[in-house]
C-alpha atoms as a PDB file:
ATOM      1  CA  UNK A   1       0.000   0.000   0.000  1.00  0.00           C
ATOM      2  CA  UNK A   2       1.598   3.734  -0.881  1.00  0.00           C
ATOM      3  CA  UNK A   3       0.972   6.719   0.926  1.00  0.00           C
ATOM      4  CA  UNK A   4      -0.419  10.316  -0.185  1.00  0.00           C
ATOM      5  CA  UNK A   5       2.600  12.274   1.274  1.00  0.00           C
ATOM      6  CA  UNK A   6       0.569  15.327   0.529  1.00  0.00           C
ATOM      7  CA  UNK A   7      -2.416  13.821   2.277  1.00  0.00           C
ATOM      8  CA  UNK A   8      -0.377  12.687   5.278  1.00  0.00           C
ATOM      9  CA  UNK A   9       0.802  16.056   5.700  1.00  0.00           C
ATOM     10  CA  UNK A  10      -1.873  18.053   5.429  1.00  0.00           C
ATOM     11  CA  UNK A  11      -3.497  15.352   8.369  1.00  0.00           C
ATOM     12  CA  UNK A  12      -0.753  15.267  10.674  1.00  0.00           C
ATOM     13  CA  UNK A  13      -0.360  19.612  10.241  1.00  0.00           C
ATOM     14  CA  UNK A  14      -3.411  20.125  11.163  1.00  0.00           C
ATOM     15  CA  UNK A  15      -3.001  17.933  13.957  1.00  0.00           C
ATOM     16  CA  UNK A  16       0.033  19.064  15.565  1.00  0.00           C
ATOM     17  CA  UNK A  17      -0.669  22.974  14.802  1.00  0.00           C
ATOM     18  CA  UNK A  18      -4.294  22.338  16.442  1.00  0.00           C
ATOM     19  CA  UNK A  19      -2.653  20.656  19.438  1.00  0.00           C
ATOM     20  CA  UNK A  20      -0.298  23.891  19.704  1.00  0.00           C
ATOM     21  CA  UNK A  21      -2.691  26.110  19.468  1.00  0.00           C
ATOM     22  CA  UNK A  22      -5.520  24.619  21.917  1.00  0.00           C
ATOM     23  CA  UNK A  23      -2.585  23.821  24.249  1.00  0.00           C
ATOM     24  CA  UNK A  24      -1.331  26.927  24.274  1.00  0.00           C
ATOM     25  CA  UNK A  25      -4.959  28.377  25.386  1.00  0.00           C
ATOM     26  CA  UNK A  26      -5.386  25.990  28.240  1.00  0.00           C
ATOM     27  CA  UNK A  27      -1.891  27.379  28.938  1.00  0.00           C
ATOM     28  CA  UNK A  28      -2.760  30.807  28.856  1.00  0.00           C
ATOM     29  CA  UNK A  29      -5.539  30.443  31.083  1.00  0.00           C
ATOM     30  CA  UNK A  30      -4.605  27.728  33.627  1.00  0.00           C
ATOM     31  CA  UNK A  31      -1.150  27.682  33.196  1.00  0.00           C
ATOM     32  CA  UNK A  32      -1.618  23.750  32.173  1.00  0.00           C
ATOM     33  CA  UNK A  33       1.457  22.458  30.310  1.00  0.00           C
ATOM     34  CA  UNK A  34       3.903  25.620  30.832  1.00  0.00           C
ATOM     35  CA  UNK A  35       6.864  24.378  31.079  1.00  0.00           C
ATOM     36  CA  UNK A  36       6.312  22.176  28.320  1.00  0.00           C
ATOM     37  CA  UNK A  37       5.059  24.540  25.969  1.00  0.00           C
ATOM     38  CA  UNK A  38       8.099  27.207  27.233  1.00  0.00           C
ATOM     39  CA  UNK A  39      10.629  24.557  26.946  1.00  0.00           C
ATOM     40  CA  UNK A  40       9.902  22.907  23.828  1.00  0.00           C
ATOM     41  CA  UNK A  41       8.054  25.233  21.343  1.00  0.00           C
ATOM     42  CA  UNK A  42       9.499  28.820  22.342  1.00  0.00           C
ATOM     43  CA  UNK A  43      12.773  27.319  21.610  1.00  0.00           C
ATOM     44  CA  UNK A  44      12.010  25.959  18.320  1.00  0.00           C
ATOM     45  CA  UNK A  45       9.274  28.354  17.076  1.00  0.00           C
ATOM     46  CA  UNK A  46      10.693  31.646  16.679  1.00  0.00           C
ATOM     47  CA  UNK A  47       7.881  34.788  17.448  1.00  0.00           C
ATOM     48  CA  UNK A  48       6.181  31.699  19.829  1.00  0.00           C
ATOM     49  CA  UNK A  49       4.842  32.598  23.380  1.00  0.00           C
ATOM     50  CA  UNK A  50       2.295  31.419  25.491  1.00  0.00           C
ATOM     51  CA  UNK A  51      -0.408  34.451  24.453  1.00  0.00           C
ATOM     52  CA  UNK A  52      -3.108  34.645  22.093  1.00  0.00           C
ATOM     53  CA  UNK A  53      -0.597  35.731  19.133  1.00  0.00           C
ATOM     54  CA  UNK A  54       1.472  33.384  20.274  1.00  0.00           C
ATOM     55  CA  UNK A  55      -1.083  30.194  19.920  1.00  0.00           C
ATOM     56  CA  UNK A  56      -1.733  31.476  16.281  1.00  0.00           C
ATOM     57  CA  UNK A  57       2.026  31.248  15.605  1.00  0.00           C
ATOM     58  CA  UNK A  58       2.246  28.046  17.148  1.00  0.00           C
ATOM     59  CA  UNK A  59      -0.808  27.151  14.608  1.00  0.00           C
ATOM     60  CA  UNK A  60       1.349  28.518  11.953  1.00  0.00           C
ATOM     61  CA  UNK A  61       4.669  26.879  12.627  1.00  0.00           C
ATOM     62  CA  UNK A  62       2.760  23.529  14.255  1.00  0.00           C
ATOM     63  CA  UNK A  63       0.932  22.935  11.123  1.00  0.00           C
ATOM     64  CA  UNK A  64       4.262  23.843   8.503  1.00  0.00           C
ATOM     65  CA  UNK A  65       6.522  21.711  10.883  1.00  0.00           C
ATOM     66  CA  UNK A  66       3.807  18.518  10.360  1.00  0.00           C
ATOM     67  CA  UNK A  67       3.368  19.014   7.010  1.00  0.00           C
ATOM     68  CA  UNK A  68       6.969  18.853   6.054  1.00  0.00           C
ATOM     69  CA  UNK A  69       8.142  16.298   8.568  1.00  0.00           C
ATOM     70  CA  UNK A  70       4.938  13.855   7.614  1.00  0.00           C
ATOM     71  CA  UNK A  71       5.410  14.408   3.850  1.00  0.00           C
ATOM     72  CA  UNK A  72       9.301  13.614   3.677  1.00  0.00           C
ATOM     73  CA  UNK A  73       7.888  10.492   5.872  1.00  0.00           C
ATOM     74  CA  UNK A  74       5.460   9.716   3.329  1.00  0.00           C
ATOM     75  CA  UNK A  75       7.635  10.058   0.075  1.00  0.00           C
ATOM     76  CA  UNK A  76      10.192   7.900   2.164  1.00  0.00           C
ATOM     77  CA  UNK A  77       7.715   5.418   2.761  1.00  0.00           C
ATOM     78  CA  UNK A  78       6.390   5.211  -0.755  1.00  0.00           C
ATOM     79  CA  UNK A  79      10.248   4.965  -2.144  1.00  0.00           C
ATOM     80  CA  UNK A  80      11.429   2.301   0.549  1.00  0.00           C
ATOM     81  CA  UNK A  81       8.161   0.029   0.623  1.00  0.00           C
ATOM     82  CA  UNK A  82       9.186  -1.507  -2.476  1.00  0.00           C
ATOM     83  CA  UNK A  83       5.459  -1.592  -4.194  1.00  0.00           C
ATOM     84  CA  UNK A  84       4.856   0.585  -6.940  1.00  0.00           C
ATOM     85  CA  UNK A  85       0.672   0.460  -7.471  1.00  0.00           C
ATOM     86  CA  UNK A  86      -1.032   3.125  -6.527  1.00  0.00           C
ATOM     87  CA  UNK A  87      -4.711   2.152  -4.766  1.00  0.00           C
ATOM     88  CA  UNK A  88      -7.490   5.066  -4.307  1.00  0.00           C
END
């Protein structure tokens, strides 16, 4: 079975930017997650902070850093696997 890279990217970006940006709300407001949220993602995500402009950057860069990381899985996937039909 091959993988839609694009597909797969466009799934797990949405996924990981959501979880960013609903995490960093229930940050904001609770303080739920803090110091995983200030020690992971403000040190990657440049602009990132736990504030309402900062959850839409974290959107932003969570959704661009899933595409690209589950697309290169993808294509890796699909060259590696070995079968060559493509099933829709």
């Amino acid at each position: 079975m091959r993988l839609n890279p694009f597909a797969l990217g466009a799934a797990l970006g949405l996924v990981w930017g959501g979880m960013l940006f609903i995490t960093t709300w229930l940050s904001y407001y609770t303080g739920y997650a803090e110091l995983f949220l200030k020690t992971l993602a403000e040190s990657i995500y440049p602009g990132y902070s736990i504030s309402p402009l900062g959850s839409l950057f974290g959107l932003l860069y969570g959704f661009l850093d899933g595409f690209v990381s589950a697309t290169l899985i993808g294509w890796l996937y699909n060259r590696f696997s070995g079968n060559k039909t493509v099933k829709n």
